[in-house]
N, C-alpha and C. Protein backbone atom coordinates (compact mmCIF):
# COMPACT_ATOMS: atom_id res chain seq x y z
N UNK A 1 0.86 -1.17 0.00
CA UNK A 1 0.00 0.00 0.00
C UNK A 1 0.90 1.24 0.00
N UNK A 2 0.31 2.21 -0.52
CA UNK A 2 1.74 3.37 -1.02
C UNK A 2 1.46 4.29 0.36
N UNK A 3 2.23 5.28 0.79
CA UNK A 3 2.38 6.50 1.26
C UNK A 3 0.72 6.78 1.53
N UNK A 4 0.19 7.38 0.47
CA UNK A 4 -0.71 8.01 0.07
C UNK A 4 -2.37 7.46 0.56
N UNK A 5 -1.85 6.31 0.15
CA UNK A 5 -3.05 5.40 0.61
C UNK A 5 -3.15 4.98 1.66
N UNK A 6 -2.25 4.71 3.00
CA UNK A 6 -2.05 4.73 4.40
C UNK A 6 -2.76 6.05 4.96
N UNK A 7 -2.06 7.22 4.21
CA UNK A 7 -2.03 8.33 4.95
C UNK A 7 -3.75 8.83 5.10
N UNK A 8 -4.36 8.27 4.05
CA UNK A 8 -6.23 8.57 3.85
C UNK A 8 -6.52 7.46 4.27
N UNK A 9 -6.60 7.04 5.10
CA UNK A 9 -7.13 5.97 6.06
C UNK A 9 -7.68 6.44 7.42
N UNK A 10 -8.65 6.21 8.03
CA UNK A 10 -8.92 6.48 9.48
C UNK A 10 -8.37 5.62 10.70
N UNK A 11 -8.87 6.36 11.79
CA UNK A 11 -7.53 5.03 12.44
C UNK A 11 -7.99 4.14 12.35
N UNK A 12 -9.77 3.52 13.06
CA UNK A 12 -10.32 2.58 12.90
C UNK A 12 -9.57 1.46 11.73
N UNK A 13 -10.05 2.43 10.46
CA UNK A 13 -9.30 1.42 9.24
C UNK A 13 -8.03 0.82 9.53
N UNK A 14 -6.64 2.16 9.77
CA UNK A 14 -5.83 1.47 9.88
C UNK A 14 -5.12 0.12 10.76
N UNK A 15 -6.07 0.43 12.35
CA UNK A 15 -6.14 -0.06 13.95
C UNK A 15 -6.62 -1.78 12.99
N UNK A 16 -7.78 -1.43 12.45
CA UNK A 16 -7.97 -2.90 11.41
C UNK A 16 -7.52 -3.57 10.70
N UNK A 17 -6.48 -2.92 9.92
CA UNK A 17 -5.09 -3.44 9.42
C UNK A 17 -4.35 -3.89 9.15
N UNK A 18 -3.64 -2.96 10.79
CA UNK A 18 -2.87 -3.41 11.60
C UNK A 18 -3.22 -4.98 12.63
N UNK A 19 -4.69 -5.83 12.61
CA UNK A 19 -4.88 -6.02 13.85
C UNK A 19 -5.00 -7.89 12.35
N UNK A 20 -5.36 -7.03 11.30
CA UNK A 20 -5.72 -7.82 10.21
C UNK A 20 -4.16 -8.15 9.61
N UNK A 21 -3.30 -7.66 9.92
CA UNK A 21 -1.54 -8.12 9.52
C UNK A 21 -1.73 -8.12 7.72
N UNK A 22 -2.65 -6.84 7.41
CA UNK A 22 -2.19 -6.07 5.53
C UNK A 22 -1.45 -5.29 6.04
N UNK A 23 -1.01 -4.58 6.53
CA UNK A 23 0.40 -3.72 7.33
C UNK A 23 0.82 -3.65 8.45
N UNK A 24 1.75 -3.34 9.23
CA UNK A 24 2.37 -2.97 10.43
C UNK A 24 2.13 -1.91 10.76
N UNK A 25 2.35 -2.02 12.25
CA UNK A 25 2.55 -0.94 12.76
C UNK A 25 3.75 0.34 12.23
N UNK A 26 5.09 -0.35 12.28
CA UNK A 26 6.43 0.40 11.53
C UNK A 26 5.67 0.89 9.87
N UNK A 27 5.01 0.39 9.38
CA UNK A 27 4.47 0.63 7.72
C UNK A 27 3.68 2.01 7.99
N UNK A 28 3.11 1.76 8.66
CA UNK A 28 1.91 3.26 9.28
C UNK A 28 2.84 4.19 9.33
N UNK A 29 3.49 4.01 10.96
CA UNK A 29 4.51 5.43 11.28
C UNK A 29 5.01 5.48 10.39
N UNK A 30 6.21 4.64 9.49
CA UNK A 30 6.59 5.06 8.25
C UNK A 30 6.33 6.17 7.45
N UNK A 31 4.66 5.92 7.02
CA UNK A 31 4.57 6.27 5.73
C UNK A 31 4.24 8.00 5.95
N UNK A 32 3.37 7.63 7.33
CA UNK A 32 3.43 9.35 8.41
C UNK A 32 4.84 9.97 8.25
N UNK A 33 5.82 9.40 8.81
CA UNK A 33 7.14 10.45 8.71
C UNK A 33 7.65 10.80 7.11
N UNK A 34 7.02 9.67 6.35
CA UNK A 34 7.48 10.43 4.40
C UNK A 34 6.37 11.14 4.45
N UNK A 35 5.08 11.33 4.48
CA UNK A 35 4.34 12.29 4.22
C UNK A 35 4.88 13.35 4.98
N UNK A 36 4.93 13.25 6.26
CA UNK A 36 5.37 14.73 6.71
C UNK A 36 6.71 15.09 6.28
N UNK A 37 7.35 15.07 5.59
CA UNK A 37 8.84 14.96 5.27
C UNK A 37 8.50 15.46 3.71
N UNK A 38 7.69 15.00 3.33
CA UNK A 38 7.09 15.23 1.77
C UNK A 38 6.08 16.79 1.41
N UNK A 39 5.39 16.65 2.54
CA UNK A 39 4.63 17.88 2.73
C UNK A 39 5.01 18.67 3.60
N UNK A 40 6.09 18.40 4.21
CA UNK A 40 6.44 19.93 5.16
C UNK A 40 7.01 20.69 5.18
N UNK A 41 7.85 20.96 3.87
CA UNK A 41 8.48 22.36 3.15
C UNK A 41 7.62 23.44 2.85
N UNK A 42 6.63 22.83 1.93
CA UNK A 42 5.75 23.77 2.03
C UNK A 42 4.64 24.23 3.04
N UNK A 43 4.35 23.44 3.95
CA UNK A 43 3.76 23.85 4.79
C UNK A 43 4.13 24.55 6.75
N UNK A 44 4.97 24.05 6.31
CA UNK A 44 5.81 24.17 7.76
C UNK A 44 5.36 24.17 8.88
N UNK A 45 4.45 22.68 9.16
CA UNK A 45 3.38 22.83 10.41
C UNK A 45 3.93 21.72 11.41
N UNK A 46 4.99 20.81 11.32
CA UNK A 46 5.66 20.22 11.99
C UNK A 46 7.34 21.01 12.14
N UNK A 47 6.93 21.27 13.47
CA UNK A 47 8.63 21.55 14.23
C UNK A 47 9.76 20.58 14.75
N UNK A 48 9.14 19.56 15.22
CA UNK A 48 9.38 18.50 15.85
C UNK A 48 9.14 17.40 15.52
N UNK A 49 9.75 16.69 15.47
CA UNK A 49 9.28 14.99 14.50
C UNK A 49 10.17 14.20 15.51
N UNK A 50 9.67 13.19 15.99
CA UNK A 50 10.28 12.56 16.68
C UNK A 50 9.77 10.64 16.62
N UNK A 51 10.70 10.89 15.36
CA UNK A 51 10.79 9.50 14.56
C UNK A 51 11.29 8.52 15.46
N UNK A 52 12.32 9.11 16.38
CA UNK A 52 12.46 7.08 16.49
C UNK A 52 11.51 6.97 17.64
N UNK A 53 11.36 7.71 18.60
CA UNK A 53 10.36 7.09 19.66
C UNK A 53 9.12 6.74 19.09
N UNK A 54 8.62 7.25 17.93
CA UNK A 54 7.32 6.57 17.37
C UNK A 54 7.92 5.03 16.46
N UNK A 55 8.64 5.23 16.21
CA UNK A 55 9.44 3.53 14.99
C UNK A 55 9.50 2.98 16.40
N UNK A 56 10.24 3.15 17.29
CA UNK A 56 10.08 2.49 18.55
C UNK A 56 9.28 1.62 18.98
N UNK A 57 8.04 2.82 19.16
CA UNK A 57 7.08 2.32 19.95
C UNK A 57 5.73 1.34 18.93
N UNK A 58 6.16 1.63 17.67
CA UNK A 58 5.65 1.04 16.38
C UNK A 58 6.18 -0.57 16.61
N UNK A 59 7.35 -0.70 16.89
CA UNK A 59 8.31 -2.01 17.06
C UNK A 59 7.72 -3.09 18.16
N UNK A 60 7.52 -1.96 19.19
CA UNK A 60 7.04 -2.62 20.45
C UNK A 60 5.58 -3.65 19.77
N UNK A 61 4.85 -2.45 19.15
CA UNK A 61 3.39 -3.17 18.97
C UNK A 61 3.49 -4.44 18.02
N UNK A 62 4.47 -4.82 16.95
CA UNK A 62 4.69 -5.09 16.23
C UNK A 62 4.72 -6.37 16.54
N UNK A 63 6.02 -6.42 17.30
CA UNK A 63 6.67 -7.60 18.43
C UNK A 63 5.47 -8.11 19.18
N UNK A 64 4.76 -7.20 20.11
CA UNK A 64 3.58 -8.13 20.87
C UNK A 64 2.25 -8.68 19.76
N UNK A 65 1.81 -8.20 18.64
CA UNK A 65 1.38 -8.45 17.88
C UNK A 65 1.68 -10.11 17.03
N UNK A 66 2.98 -9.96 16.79
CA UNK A 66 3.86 -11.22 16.43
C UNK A 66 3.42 -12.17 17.50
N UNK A 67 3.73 -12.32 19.04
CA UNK A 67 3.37 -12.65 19.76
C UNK A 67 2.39 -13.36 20.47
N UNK A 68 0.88 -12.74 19.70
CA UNK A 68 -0.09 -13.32 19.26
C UNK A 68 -1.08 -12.19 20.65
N UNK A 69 -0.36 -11.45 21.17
CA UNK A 69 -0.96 -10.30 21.84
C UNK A 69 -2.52 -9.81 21.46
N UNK A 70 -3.27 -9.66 22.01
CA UNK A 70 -4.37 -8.49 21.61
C UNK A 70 -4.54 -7.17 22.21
N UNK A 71 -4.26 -6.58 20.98
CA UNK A 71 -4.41 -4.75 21.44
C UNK A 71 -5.50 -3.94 21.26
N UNK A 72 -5.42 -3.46 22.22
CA UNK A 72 -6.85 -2.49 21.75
C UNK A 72 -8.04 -2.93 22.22
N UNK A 73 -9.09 -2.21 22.11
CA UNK A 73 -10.71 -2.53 22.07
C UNK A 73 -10.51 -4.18 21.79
């Protein structure tokens, strides 16, 4: 699934997903830090990006997910 098509998703959708293993957690934040990276020259509405604690914490879910964990609702 591209950038683009992650990024127009709701969370629900994506939380479904993610829970449905068509993407990761790391694929999501991903495609968030190229969009904002893609769109934020011209817009300049992110100051702060703080990529790895979200890839991080993307990893964490990833791993307990693998795991056979249930998250969420």
């Amino acid at each position: 699934m591209s950038i683009n098509e992650l990024c127009t998703q709701g969370a629900a959708q994506l939380a479904a997903m993610i829970r449905e293993r068509q993407v990761t957690s790391s694929d999501v934040v991903d495609a968030y830090l190229a969009r904002v990276k893609q769109v934020n020259p011209a817009v300049n509405a992110v100051t702060v990006t703080l990529a790895g604690s979200a890839r991080a914490a993307a990893a964490v879910v990833d791993k307990a997910l693998a795991a056979g964990q249930r998250l969420g609702p």
